[in-house]
N, C-alpha and C. Protein backbone atom coordinates (compact mmCIF):
# COMPACT_ATOMS: atom_id res chain seq x y z
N UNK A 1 -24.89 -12.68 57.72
CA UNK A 1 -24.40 -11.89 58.85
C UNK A 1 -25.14 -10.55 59.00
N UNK A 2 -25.60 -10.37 58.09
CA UNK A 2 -26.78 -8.77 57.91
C UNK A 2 -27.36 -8.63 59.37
N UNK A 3 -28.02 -9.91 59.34
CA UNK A 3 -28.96 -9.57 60.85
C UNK A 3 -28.07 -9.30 61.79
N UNK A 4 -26.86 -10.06 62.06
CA UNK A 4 -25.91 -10.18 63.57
C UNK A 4 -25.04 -8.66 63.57
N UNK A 5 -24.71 -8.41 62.47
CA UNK A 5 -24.28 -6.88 62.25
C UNK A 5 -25.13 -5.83 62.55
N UNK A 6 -26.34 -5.91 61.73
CA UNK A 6 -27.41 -4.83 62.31
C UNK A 6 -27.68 -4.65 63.56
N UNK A 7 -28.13 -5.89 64.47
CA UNK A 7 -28.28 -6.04 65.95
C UNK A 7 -27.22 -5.05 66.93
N UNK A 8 -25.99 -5.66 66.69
CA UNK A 8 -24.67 -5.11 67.20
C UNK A 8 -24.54 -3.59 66.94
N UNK A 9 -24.96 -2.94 65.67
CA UNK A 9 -24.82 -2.04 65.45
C UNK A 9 -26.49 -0.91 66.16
N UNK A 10 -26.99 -1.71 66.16
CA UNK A 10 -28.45 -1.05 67.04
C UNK A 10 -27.77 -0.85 68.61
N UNK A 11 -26.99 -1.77 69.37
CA UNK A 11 -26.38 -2.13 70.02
C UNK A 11 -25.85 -0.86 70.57
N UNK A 12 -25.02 -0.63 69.87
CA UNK A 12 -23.91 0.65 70.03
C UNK A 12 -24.84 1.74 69.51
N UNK A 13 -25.54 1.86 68.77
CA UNK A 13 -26.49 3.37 68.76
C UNK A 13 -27.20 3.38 69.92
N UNK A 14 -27.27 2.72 70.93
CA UNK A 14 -28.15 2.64 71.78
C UNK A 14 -27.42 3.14 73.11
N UNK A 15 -25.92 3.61 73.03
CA UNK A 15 -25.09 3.90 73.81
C UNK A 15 -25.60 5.02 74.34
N UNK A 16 -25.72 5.46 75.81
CA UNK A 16 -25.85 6.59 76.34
C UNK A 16 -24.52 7.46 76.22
N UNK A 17 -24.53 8.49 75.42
CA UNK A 17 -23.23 9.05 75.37
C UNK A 17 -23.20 10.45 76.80
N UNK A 18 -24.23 10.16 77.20
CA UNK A 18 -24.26 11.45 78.61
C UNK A 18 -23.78 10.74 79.82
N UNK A 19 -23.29 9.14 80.09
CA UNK A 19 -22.73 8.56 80.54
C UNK A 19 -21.65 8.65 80.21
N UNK A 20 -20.62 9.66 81.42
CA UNK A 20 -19.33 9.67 81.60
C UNK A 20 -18.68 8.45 81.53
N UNK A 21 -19.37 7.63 83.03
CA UNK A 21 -18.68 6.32 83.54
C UNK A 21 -18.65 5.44 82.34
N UNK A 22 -19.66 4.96 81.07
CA UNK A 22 -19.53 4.42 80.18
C UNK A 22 -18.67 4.65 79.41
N UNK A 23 -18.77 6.10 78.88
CA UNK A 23 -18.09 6.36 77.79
C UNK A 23 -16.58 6.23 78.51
N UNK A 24 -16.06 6.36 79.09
CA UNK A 24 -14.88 5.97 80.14
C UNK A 24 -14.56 4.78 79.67
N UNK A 25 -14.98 4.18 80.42
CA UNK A 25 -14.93 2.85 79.70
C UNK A 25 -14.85 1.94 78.44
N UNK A 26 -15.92 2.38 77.75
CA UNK A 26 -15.56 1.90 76.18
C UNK A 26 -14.16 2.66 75.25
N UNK A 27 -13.73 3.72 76.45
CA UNK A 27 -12.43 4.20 75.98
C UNK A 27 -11.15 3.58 76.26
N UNK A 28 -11.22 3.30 77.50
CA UNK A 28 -10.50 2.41 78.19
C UNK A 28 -9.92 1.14 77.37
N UNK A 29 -10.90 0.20 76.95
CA UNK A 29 -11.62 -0.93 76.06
C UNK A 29 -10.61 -0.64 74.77
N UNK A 30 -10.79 0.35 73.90
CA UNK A 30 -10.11 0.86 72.63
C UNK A 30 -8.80 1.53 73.24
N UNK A 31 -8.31 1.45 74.38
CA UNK A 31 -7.04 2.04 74.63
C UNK A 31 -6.32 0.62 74.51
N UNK A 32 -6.74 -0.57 75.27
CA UNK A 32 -6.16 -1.89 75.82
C UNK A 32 -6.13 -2.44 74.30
N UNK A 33 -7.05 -2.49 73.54
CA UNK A 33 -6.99 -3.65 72.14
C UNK A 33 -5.71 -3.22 71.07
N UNK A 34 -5.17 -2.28 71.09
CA UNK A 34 -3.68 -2.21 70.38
C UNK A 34 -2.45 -3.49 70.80
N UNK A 35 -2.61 -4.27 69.57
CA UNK A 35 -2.11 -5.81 69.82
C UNK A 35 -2.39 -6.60 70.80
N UNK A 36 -3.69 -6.28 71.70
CA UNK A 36 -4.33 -7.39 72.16
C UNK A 36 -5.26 -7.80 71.27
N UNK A 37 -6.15 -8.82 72.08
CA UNK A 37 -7.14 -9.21 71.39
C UNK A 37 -8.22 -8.56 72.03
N UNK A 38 -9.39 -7.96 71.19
CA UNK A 38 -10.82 -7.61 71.53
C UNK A 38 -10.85 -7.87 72.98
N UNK A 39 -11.42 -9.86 72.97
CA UNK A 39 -11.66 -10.75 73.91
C UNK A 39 -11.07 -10.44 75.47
N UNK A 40 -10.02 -10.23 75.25
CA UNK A 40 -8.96 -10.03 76.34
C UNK A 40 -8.88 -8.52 76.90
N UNK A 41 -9.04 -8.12 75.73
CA UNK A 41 -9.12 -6.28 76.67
C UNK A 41 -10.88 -5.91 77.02
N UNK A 42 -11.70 -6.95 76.60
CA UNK A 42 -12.91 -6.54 76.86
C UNK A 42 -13.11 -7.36 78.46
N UNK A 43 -12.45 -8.56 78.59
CA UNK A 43 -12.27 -8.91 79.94
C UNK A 43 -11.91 -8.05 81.23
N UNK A 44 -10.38 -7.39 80.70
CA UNK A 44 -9.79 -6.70 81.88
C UNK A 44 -11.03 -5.49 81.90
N UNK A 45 -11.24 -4.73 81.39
CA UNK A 45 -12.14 -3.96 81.46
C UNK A 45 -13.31 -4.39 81.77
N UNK A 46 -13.68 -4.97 81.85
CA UNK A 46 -15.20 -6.22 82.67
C UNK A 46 -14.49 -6.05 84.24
N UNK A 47 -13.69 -6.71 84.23
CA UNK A 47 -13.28 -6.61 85.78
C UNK A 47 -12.59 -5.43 86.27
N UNK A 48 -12.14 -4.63 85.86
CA UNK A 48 -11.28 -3.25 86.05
C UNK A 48 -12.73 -2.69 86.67
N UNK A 49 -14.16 -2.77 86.32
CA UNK A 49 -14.86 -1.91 86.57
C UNK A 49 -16.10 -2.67 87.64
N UNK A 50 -15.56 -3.96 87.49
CA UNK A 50 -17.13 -4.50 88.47
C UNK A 50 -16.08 -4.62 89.86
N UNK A 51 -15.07 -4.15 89.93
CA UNK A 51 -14.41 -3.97 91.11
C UNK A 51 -13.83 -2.98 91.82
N UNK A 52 -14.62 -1.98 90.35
CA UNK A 52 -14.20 -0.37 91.21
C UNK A 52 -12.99 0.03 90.72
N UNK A 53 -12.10 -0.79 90.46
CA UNK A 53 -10.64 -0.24 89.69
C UNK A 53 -10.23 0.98 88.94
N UNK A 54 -11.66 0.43 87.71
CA UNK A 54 -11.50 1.48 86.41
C UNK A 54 -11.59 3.11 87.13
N UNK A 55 -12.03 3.18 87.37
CA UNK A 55 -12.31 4.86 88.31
C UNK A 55 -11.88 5.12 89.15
N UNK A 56 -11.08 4.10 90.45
CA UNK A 56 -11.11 4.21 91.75
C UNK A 56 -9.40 3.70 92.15
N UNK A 57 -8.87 2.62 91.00
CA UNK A 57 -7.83 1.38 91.75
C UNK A 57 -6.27 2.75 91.01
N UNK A 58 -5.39 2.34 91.07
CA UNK A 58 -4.09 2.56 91.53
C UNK A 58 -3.52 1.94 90.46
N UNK A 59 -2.23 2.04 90.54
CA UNK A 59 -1.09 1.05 89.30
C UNK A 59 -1.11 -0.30 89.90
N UNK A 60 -1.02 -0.17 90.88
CA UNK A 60 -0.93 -1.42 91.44
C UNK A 60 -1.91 -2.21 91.75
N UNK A 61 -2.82 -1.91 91.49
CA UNK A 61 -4.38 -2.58 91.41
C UNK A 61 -4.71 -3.14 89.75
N UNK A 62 -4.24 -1.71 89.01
CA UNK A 62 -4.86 -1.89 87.38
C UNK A 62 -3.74 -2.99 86.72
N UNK A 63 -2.65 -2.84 87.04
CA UNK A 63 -1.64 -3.50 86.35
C UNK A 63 -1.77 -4.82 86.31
N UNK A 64 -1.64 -5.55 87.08
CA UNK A 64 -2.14 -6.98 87.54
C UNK A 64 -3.29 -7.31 87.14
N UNK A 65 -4.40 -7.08 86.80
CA UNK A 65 -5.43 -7.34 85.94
C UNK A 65 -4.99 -7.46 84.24
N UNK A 66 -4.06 -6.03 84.00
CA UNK A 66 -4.47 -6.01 82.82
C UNK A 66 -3.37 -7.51 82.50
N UNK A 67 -2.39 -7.84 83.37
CA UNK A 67 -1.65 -8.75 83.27
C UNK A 67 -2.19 -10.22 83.16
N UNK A 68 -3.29 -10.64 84.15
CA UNK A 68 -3.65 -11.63 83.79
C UNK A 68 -4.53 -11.73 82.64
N UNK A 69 -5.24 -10.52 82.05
CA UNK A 69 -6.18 -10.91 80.48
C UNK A 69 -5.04 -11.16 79.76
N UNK A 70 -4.00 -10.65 79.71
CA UNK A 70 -2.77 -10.73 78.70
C UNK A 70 -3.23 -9.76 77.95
N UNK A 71 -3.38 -8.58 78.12
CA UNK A 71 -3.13 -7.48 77.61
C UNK A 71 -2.02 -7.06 77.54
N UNK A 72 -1.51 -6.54 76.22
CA UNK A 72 -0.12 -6.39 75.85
C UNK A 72 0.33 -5.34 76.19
N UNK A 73 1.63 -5.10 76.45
CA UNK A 73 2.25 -3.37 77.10
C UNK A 73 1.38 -3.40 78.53
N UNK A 74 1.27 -4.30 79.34
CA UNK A 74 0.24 -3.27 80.62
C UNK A 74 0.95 -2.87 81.38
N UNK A 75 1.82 -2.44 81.35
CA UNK A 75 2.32 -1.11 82.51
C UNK A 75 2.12 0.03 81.58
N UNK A 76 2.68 0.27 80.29
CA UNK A 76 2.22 1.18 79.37
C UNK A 76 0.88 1.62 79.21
N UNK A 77 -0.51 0.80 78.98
CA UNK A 77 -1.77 1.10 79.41
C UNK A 77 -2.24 1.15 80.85
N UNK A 78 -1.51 0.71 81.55
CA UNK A 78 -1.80 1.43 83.12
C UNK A 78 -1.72 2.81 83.33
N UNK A 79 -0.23 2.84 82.76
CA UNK A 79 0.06 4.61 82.93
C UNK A 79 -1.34 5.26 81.71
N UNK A 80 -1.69 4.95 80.74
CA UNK A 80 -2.87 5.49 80.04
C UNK A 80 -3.86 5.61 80.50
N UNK A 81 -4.64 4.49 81.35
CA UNK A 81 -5.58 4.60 81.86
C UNK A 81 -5.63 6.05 83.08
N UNK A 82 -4.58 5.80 83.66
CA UNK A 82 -4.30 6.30 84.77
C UNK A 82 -4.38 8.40 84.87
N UNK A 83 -3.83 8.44 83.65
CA UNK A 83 -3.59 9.61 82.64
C UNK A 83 -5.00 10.13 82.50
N UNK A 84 -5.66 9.25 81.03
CA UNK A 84 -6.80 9.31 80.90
C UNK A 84 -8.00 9.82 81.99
N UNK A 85 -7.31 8.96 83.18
CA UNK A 85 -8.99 8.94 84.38
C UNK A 85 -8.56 10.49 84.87
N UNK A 86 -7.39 10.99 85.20
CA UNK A 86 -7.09 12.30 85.67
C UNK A 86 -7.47 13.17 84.43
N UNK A 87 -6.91 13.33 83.29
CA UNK A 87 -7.12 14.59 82.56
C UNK A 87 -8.62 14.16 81.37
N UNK A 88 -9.22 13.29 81.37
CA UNK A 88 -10.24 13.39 81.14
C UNK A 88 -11.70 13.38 82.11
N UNK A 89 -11.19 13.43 83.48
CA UNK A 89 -12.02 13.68 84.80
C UNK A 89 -12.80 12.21 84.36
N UNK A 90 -12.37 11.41 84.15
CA UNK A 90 -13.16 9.85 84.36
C UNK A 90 -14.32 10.04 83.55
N UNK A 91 -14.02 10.82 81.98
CA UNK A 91 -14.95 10.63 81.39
C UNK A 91 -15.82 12.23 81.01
N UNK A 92 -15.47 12.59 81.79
CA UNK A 92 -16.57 14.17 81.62
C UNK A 92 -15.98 15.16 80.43
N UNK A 93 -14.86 15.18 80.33
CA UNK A 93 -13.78 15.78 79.09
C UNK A 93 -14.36 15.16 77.70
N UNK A 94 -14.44 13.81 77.86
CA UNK A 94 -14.95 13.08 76.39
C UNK A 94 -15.94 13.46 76.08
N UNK A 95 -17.25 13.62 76.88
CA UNK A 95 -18.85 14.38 76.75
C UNK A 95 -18.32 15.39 75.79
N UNK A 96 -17.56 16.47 76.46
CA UNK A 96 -17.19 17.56 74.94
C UNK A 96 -16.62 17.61 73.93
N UNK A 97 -16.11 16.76 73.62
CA UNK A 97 -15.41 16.14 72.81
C UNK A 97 -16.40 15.60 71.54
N UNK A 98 -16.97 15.12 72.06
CA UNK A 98 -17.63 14.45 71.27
C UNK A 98 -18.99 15.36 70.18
N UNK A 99 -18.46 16.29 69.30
CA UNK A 99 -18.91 16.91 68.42
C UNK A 99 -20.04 16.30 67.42
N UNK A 100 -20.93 16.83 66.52
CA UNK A 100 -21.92 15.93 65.67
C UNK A 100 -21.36 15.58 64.61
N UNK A 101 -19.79 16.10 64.30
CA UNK A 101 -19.24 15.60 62.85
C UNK A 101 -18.33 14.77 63.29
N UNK A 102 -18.39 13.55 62.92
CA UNK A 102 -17.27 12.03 63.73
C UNK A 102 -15.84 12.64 63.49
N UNK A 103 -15.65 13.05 62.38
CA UNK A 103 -14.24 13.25 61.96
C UNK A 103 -13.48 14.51 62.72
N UNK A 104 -13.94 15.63 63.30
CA UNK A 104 -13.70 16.79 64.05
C UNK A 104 -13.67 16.32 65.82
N UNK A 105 -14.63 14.95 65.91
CA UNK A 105 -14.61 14.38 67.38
C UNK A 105 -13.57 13.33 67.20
N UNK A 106 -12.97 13.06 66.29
CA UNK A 106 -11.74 12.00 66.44
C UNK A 106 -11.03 12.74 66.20
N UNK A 107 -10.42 13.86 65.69
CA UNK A 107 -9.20 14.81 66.00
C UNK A 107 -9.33 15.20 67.26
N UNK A 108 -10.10 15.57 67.90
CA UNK A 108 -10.29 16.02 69.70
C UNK A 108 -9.82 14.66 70.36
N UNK A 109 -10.16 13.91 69.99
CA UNK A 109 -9.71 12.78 70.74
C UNK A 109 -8.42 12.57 70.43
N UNK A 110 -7.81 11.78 69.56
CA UNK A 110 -6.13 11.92 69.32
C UNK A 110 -5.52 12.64 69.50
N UNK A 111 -6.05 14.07 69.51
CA UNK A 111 -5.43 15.10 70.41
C UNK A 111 -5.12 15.04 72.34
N UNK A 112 -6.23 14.53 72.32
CA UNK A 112 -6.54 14.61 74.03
C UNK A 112 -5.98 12.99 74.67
N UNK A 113 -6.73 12.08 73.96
CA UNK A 113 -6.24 10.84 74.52
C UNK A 113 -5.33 10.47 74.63
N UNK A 114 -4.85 9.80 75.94
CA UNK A 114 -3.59 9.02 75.85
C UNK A 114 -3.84 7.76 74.90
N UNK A 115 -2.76 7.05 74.21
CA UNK A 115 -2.45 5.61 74.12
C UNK A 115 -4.02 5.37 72.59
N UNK A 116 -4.55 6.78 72.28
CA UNK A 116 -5.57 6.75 70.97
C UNK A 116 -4.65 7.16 69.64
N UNK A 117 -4.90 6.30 69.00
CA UNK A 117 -4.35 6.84 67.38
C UNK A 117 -5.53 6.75 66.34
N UNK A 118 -5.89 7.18 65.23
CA UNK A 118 -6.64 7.33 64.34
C UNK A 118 -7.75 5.62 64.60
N UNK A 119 -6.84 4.66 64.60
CA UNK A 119 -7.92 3.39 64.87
C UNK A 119 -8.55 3.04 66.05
N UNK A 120 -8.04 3.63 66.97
CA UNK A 120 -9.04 3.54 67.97
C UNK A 120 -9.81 4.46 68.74
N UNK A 121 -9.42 5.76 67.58
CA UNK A 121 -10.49 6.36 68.05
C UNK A 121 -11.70 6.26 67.35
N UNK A 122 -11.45 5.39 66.00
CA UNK A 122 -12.67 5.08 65.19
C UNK A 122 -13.32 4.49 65.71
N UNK A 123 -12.75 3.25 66.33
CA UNK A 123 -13.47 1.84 66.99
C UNK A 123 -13.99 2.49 68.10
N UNK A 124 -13.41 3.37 68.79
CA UNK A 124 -14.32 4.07 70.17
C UNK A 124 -15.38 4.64 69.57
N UNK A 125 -15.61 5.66 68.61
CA UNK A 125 -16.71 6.46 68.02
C UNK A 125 -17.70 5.29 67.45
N UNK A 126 -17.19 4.30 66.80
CA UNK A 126 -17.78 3.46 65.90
C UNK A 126 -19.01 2.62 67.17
N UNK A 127 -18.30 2.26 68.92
CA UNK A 127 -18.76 1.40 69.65
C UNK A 127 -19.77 2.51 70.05
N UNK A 128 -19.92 3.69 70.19
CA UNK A 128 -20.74 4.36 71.21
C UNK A 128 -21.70 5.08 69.51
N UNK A 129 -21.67 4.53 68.91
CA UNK A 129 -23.05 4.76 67.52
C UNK A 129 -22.62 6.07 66.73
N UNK A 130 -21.35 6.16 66.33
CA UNK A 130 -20.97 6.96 65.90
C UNK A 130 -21.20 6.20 64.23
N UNK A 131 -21.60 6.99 63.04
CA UNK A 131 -20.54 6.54 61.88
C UNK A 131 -20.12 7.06 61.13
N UNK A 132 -19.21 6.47 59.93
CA UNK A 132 -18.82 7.64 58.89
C UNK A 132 -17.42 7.74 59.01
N UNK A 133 -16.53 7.18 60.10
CA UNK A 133 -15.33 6.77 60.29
C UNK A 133 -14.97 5.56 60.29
N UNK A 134 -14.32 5.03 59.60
CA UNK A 134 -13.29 3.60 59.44
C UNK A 134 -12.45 2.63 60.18
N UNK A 135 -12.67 2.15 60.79
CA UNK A 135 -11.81 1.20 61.84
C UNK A 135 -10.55 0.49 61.06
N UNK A 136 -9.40 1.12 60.25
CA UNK A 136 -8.62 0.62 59.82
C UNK A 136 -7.67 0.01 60.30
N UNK A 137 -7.89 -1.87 60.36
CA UNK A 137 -6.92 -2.33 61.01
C UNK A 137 -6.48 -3.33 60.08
N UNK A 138 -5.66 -4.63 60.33
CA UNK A 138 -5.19 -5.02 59.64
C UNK A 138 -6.34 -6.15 58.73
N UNK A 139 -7.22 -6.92 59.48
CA UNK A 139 -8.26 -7.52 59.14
C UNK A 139 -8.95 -6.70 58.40
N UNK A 140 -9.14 -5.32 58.29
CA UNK A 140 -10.11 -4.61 57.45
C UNK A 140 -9.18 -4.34 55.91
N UNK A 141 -7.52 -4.26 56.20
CA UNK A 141 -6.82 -4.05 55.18
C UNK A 141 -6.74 -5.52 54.51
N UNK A 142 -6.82 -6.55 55.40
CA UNK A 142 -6.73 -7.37 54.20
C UNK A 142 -8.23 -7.88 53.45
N UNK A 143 -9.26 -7.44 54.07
CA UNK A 143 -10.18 -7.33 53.11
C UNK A 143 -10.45 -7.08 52.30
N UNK A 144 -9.64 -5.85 52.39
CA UNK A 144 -9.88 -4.67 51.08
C UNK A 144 -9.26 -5.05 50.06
N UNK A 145 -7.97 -6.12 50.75
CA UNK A 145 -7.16 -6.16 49.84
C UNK A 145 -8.08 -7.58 48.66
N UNK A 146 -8.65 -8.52 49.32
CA UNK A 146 -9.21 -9.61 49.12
C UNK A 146 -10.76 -9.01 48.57
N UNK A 147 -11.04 -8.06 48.17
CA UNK A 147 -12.33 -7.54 47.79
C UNK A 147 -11.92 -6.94 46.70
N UNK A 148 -10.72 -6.81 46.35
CA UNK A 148 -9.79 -5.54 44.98
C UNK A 148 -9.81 -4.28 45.59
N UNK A 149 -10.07 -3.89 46.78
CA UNK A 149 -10.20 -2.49 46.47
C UNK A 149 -8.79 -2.03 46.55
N UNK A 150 -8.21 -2.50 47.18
CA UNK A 150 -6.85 -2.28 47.03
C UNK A 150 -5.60 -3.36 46.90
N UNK A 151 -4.75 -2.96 45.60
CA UNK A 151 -3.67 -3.66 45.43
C UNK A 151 -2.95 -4.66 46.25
N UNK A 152 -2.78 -4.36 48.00
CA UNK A 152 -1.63 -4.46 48.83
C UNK A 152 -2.19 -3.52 50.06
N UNK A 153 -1.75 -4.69 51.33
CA UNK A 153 -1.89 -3.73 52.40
C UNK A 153 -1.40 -2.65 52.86
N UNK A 154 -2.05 -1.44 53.04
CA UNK A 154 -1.14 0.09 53.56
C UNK A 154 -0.74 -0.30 54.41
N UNK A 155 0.24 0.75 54.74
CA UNK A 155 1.05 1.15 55.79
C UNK A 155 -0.30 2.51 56.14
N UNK A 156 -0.54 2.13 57.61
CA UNK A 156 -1.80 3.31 58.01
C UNK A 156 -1.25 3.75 59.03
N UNK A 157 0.14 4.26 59.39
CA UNK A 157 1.08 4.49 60.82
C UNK A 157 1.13 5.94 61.25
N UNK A 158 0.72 6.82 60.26
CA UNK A 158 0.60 8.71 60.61
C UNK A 158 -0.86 8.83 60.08
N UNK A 159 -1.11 10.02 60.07
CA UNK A 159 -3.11 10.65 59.40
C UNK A 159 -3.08 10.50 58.67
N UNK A 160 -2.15 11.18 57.39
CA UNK A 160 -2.09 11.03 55.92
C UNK A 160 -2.70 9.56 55.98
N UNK A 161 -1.69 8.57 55.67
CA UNK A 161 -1.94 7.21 55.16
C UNK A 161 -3.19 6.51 55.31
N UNK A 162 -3.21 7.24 57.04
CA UNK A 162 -4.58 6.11 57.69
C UNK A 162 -6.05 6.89 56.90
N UNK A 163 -5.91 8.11 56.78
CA UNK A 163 -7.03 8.84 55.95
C UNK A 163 -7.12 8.55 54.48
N UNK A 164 -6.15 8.12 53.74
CA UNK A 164 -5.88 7.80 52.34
C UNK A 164 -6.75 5.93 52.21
N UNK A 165 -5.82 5.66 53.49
CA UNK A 165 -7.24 3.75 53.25
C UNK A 165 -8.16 4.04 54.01
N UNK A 166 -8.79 4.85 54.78
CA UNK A 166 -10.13 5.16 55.09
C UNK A 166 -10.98 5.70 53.90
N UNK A 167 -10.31 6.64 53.03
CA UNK A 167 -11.17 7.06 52.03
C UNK A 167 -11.35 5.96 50.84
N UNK A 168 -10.27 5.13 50.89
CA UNK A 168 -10.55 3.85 49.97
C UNK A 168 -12.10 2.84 50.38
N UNK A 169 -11.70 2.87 51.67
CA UNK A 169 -12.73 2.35 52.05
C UNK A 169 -14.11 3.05 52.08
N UNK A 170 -14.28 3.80 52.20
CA UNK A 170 -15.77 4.51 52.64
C UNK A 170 -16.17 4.25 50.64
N UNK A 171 -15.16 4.45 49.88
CA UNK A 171 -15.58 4.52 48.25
C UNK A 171 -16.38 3.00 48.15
N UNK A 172 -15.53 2.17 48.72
CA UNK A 172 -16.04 0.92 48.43
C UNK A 172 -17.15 0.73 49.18
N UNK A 173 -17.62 0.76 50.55
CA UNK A 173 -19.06 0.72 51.30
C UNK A 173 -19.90 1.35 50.43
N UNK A 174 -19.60 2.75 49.74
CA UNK A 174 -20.86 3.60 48.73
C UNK A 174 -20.73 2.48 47.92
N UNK A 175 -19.94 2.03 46.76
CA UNK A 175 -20.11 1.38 45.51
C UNK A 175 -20.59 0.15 46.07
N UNK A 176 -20.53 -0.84 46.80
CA UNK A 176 -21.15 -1.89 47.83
C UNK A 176 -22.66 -1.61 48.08
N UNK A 177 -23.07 -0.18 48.33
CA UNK A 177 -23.94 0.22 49.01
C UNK A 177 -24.47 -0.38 50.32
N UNK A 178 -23.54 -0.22 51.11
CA UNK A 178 -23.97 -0.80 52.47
C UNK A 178 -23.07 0.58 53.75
N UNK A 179 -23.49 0.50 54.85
CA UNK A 179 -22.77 1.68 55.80
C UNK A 179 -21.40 1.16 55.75
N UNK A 180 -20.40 1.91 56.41
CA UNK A 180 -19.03 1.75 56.45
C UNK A 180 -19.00 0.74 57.69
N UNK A 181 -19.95 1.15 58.85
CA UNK A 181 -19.20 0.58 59.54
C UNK A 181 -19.87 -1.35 59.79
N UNK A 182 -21.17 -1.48 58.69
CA UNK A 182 -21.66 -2.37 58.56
C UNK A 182 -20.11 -3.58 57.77
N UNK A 183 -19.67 -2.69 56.95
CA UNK A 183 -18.49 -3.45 55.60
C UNK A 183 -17.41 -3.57 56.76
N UNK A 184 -17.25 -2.90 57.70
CA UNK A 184 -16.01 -2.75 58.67
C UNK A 184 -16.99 -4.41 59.37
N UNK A 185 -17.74 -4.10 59.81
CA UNK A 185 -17.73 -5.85 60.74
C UNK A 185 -17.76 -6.98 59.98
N UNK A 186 -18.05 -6.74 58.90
CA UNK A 186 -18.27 -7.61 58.06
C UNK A 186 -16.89 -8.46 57.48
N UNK A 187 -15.92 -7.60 57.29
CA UNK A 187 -14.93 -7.50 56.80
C UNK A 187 -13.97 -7.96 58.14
N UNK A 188 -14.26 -7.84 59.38
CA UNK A 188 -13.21 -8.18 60.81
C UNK A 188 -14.14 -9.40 60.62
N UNK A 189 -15.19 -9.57 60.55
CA UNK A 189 -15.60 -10.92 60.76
C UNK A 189 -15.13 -12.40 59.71
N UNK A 190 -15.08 -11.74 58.49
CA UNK A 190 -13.98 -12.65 57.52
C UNK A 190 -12.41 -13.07 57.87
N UNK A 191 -12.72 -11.75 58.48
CA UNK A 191 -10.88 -12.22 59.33
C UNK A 191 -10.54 -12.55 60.52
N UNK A 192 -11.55 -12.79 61.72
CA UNK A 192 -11.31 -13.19 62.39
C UNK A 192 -12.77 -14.15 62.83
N UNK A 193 -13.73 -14.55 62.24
CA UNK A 193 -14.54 -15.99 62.46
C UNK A 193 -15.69 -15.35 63.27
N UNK A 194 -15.76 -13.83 63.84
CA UNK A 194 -16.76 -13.64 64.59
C UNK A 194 -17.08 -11.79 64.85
N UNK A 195 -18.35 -11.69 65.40
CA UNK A 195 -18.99 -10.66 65.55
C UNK A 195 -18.47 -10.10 66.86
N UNK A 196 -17.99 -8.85 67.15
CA UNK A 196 -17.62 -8.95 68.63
C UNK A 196 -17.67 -7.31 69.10
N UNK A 197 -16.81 -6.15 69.39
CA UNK A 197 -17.03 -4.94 69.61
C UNK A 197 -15.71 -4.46 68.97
């Protein structure tokens, strides 16, 4: 998987981060995947934006999309998106945000974002070539757990915790010697059969 990881990860370093409308979007993307699937929130967001929606549509435009990917909560991520596109000006707010130390640009973000908690603002930083932050989700906890690094899956539900199995993890990528966020796909890909965002 070395090669299909590296690719993907060239992939996302290759992100224009001076693109509002993008970075918008791949936020959007990490707002919708909280108990959806990847697949499904990378859909509605495929179409939310080749139809003008993501920037332009209404509740009543966004909702019904996110309804047919089966995105979970979508009146709840409607009102986020919706939030988001106003107080982050569709993207131009995130440009500053986005600091050279990952960990100081994911407190700006969980601060600022709607519907972002510690994991998706990793997976947002992680998609636009960020690294050095942890995508702690449950596929990565039971890796860890299935690799020894840890006993039993955390509870990662406030900062404390989620920073306590992030630092488990980043120990194990050094002793591994491979990047974090290389062991992070590597590790979603054991648990879920494939390479994806």
């Amino acid at each position: 998987m070395k090669d299909v990881i590296e690719l993907r990860l060239k992939e996302f370093r290759s992100v224009d981060r001076g693109d509002s409308g993008r970075l918008f979007e791949e936020l959007v993307f990490c707002v919708l995947t909280p108990q959806s699937s990847a697949r499904r929130a990378d859909g509605a967001v495929r179409e939310l934006s080749s139809r003008g929606l993501l920037m332009d549509g209404g509740a009543r435009d966004i909702y019904p999309v996110l309804k047919k990917w089966g995105v979970r909560f979508p009146a709840k991520k409607t009102r986020y998106i919706l939030l988001n596109r106003r107080e982050l000006e569709s993207g131009e707010r995130i440009k500053k945000m986005l600091m050279a130390d990952p960990h100081e640009a994911r407190e700006a973000l969980v601060e600022a974002v709607w519907g972002l908690g510690y994991k998706e603002a990793s997976h947002f930083l992680r998609n636009i070539g960020y690294s050095g932050v942890a995508i702690i989700d449950r596929h990565v906890l039971r890796g860890l757990v299935r690799i020894g690094v840890l006993e039993r899956e955390l509870d990662v539900s406030n900062r404390r915790k989620y920073l306590f199995a992030e630092e488990r993890f980043m120990e194990a990528a050094q002793i591994i010697g491979v990047a974090p966020e290389a062991l992070d796909f590597l590790l979603w890909y054991e648990g879920t059969g494939e390479i994806f965002k």
